[in-house]
C-alpha atoms as a PDB file:
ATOM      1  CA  UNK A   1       1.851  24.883  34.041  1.00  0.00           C
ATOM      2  CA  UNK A   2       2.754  22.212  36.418  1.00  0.00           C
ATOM      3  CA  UNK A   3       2.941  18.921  35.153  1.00  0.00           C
ATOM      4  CA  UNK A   4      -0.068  15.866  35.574  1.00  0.00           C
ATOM      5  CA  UNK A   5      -0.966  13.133  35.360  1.00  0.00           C
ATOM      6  CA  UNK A   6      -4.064  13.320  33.980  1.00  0.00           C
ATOM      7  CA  UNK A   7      -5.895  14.941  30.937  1.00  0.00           C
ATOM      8  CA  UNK A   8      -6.501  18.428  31.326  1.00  0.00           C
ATOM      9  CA  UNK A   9      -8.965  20.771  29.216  1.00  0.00           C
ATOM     10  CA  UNK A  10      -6.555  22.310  27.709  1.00  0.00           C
ATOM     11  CA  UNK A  11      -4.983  18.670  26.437  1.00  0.00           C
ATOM     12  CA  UNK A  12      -8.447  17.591  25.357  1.00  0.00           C
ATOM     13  CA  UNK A  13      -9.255  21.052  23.294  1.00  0.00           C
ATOM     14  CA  UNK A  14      -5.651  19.981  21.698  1.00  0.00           C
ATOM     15  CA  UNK A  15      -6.657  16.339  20.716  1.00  0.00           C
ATOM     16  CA  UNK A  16     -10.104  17.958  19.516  1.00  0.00           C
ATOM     17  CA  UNK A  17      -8.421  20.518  17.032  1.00  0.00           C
ATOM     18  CA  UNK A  18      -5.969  18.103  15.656  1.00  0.00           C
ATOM     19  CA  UNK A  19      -9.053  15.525  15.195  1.00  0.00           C
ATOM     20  CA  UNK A  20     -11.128  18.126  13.219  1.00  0.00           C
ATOM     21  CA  UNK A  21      -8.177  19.327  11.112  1.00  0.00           C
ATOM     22  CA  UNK A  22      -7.567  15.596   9.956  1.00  0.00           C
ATOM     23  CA  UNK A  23     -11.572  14.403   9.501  1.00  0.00           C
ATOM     24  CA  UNK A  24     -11.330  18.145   7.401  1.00  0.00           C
ATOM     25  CA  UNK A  25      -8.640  16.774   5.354  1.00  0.00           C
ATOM     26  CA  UNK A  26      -9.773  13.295   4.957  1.00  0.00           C
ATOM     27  CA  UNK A  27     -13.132  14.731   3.748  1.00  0.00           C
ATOM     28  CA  UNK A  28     -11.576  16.659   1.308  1.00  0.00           C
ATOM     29  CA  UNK A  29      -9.734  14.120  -0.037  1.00  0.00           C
ATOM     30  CA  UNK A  30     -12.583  11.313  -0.333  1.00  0.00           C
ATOM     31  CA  UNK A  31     -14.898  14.599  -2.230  1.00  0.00           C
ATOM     32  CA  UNK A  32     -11.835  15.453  -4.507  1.00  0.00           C
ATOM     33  CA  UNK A  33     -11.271  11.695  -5.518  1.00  0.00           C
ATOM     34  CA  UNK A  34     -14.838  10.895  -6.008  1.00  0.00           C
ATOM     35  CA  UNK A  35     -15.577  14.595  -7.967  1.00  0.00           C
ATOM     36  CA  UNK A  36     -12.705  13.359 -10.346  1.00  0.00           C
ATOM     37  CA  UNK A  37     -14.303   9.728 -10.648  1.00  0.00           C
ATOM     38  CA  UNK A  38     -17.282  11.867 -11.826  1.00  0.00           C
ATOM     39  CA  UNK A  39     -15.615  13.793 -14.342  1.00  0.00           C
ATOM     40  CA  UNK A  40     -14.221  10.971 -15.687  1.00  0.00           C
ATOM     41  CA  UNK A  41     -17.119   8.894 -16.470  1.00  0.00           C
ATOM     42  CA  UNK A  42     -18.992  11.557 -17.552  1.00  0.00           C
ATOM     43  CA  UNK A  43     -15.908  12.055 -20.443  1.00  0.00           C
ATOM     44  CA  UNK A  44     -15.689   8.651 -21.220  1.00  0.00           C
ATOM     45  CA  UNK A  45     -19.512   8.691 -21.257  1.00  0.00           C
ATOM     46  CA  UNK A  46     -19.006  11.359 -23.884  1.00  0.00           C
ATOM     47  CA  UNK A  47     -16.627   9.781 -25.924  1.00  0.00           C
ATOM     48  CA  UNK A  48     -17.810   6.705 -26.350  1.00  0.00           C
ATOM     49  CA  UNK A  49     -21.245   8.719 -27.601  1.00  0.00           C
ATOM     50  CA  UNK A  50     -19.011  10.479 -29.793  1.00  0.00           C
ATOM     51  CA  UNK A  51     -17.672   7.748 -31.297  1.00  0.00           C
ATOM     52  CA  UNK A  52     -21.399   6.140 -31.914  1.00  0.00           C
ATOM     53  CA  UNK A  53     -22.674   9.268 -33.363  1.00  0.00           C
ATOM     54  CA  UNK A  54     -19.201   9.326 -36.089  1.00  0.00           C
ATOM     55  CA  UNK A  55     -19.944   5.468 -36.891  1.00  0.00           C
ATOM     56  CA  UNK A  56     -23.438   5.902 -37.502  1.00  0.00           C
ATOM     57  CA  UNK A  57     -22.925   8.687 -39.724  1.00  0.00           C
ATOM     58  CA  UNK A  58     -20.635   7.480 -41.558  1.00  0.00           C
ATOM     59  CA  UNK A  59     -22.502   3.987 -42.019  1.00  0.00           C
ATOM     60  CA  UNK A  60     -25.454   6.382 -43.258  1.00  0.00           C
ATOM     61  CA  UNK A  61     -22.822   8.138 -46.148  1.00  0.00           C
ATOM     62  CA  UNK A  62     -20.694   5.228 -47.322  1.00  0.00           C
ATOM     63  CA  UNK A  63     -24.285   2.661 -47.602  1.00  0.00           C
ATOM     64  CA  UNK A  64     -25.617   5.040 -50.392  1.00  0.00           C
END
């Protein structure tokens, strides 16, 4: 292909696939990080009712 000076289709159907590839990646990314986020508050969410439920029972064995 001779060489221009301008963009051809062919250079703009490039630019387009490497775009697309990288918003594909970046979306995965910010859906990964905020699934995690999820996970983890829901654990810690968890635990800390966990930990409410074991104090509670044990104020309700050790009053009596």
């Amino acid at each position: 292909m001779p060489k221009t000076s301008y963009a051809t289709a062919l250079d703009w159907f490039v630019i387009l696939c490497f775009a697309f590839v990288f918003a594909s990646m970046v979306e995965y990314a910010a859906i990964n990080f905020m699934d995690k986020m999820r996970k983890d508050i829901t654990a810690k969410a968890k635990a800390k009712h966990s930990r409410v439920r074991l104090n509670q029972q044990y104020l309700y064995t050790s009053t009596w």
